[in-house]
Structure formats: structure tokens, C-alpha cells
Protein backbone atom coordinates (compact mmCIF):
# COMPACT_ATOMS: atom_id res chain seq x y z
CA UNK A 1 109.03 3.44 -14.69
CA UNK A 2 107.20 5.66 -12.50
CA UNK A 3 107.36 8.28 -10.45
CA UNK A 4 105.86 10.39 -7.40
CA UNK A 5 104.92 14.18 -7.17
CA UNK A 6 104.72 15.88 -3.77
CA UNK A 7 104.04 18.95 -2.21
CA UNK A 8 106.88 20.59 -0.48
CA UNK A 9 104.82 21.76 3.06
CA UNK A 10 106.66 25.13 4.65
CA UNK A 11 109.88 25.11 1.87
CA UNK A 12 110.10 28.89 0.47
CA UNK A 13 112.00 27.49 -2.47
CA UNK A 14 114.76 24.74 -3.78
CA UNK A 15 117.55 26.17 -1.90
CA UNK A 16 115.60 25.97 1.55
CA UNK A 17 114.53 22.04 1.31
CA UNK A 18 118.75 21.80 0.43
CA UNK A 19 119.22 23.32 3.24
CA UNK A 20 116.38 21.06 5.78
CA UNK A 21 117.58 17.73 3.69
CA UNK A 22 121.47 18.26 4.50
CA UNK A 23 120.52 18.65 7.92
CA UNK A 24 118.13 15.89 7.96
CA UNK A 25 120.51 13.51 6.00
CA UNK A 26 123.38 14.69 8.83
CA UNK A 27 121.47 14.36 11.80
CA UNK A 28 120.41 10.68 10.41
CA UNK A 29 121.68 9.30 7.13
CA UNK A 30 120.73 7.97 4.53
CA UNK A 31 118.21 10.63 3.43
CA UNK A 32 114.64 9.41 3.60
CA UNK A 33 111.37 11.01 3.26
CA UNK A 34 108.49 9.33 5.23
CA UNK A 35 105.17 9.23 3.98
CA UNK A 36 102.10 7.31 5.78
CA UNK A 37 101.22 4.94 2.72
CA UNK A 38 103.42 2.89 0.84
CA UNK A 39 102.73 3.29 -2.84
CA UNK A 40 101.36 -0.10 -4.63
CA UNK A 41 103.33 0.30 -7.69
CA UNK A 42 106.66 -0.32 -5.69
CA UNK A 43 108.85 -1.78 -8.94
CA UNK A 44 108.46 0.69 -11.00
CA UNK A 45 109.36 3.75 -8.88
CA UNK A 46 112.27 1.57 -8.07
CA UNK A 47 112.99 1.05 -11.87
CA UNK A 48 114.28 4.40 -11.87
CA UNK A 49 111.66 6.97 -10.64
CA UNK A 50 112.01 10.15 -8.72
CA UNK A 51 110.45 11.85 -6.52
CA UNK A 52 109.29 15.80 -7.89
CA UNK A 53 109.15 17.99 -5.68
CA UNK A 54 106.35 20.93 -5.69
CA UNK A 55 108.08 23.93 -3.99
CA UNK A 56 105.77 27.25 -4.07
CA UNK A 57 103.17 26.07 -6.78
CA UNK A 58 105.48 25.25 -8.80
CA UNK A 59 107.60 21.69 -9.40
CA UNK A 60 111.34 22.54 -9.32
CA UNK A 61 113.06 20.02 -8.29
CA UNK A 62 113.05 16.38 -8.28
CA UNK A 63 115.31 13.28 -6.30
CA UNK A 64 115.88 9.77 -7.61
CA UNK A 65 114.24 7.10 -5.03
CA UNK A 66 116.55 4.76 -4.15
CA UNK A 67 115.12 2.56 -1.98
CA UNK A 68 111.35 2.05 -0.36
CA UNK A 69 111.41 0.88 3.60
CA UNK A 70 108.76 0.35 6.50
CA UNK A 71 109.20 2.88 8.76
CA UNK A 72 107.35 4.74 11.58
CA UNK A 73 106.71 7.95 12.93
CA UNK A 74 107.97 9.60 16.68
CA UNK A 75 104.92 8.56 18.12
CA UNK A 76 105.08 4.66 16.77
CA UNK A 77 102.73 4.66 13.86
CA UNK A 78 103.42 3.23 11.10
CA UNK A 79 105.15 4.65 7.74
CA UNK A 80 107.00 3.95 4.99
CA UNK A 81 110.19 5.48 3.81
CA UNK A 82 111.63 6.62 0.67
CA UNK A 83 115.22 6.83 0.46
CA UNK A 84 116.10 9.39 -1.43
CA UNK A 85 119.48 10.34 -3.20
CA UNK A 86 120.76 13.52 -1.82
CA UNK A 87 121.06 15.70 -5.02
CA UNK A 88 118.50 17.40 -6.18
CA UNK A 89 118.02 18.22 -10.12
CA UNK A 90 116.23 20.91 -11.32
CA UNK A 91 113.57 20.61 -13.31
CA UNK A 92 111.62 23.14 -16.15
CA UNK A 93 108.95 24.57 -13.52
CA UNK A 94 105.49 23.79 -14.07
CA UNK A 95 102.60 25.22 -11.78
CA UNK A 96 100.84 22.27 -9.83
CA UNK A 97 97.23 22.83 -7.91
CA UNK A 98 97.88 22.14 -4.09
CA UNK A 99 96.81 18.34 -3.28
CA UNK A 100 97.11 15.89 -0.57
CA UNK A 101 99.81 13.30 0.01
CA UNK A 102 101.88 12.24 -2.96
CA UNK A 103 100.61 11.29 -6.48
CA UNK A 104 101.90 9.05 -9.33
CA UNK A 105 103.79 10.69 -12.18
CA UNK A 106 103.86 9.07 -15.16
CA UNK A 107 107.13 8.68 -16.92
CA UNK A 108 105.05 11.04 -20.24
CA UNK A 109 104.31 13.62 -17.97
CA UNK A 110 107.63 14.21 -15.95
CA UNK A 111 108.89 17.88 -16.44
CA UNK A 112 112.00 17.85 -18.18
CA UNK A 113 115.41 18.98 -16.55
CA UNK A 114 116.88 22.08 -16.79
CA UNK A 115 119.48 22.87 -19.42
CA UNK A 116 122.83 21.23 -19.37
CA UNK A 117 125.86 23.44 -18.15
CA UNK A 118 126.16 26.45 -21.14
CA UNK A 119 122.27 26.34 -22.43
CA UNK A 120 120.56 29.25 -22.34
CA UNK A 121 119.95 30.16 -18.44
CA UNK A 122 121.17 27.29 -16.67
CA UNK A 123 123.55 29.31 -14.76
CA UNK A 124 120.96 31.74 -13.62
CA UNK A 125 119.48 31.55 -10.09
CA UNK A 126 116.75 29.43 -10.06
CA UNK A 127 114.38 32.26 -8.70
CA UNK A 128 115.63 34.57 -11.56
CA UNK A 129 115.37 31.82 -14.08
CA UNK A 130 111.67 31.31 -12.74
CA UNK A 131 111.22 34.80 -13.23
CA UNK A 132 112.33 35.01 -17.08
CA UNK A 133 110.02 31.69 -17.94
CA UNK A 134 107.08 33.48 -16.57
CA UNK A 135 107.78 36.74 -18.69
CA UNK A 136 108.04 34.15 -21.78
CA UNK A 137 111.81 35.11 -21.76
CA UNK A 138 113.75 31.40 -21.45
């Protein structure tokens, strides 16, 4: 398994992609991300990969792909399409150097997810929780 890192372009933080996928996902289900190249190692980000999510420097979220399409954009170009399931799980935040496009994300090097319901801050805010990590506090 494999997965995908992106940036998050113009997102302030997790709860304002949320907010532009529900809308996105309403306006024109299922939710899908397009992306200009289709990745080469197809299989294995269908075996299970996500898609993480860098929101502000920092990756915080990330989506399971569930499917990988041939799309295209508004203007006719060609694209590809990754269906993504609509929840989004938080991840331990991990500062990320801005970058082009998306990159593969080995399965080794995947950020963990956040605490299970009742660990220590998992029912902070995730900007507060951010805050804590930083100051060497969670």
C-alpha cells in the first residue's frame, strides 16, 4: 500500500477544506479531487491508501481513496480523479516544506492518527491541540 501527500492550496485549516468538500461533494457527488496526472502506482493506493492532506505547513488530515477515474477540467483538458471518502481523520501534525502537485507516501512514513476517543487531547480543538504539540505539551 501506498499513499499520496498534497498541499491544501487557500484552506486556513481542517475545518475549512470540511467545509469546501461538503459543498463540493453536494453540489456533485461522489467527492473527488482532480489532479492533472494520474499516479503510476495505481494498485497500491487503491490497496488501501489515503490521501494526506497538508493544511498550513502542516499535514492534519488525511482521506481514504476510493476510487481513481479519467476526468477533465472546465476547459476540456484532461485529468484524473480521485474519489475520495468524505471523512476526514486526523492525523499527528507534522510540518511539510511547500511542493508541487502530489507526492507518494510510503506506508513507513504515514503520520499516525490522532488518539482514539478518551486519549490524552483528542477532544481538544484541533488548532488548540496543534498548539500544545508545538509547546512539547501532548
Amino acid at each position: 500500500m501506498v499513499h499520496l501527500i498534497k498541499l491544501s492550496v487557500g484552506t486556513r485549516d481542517v475545518e475549512h477544506l470540511r467545509r469546501l468538500q461538503l459543498d463540493r461533494q453536494a453540489s456533485d457527488p461522489p467527492l473527488r479531487h482532480r489532479t492533472r496526472h494520474a499516479p503510476k502506482r495505481r494498485e497500491e493506493i487503491l490497496d488501501g491508501g489515503s490521501i494526506y492532506w497538508v493544511v498550513a505547513g502542516m499535514v492534519q488530515c488525511r482521506q481514504r481513496i476510493l476510487g481513481i477515474e479519467a476526468a477533465t477540467y472546465e476547459d476540456g483538458s484532461a485529468a484524473t480523479a480521485l474519489v475520495l471518502d468524505p471523512a476526514l481523520v486526523g492525523v499527528e501534525p507534522r510540518p511539510v516544506k511547500p511542493f508541487q502537485g502530489w507526492r507518494y507516501l510510503d506506508e513507513s512514513d504515514a503520520p499516525g492518527d490522532l488518539g482514539k476517543p478518551g486519549e490524552a487531547g483528542s477532544d481538544l480543538p484541533q488548532g488548540l491541540r496543534l498548539a500544545l504539540r508545538e509547546l512539547c505539551l501532548l
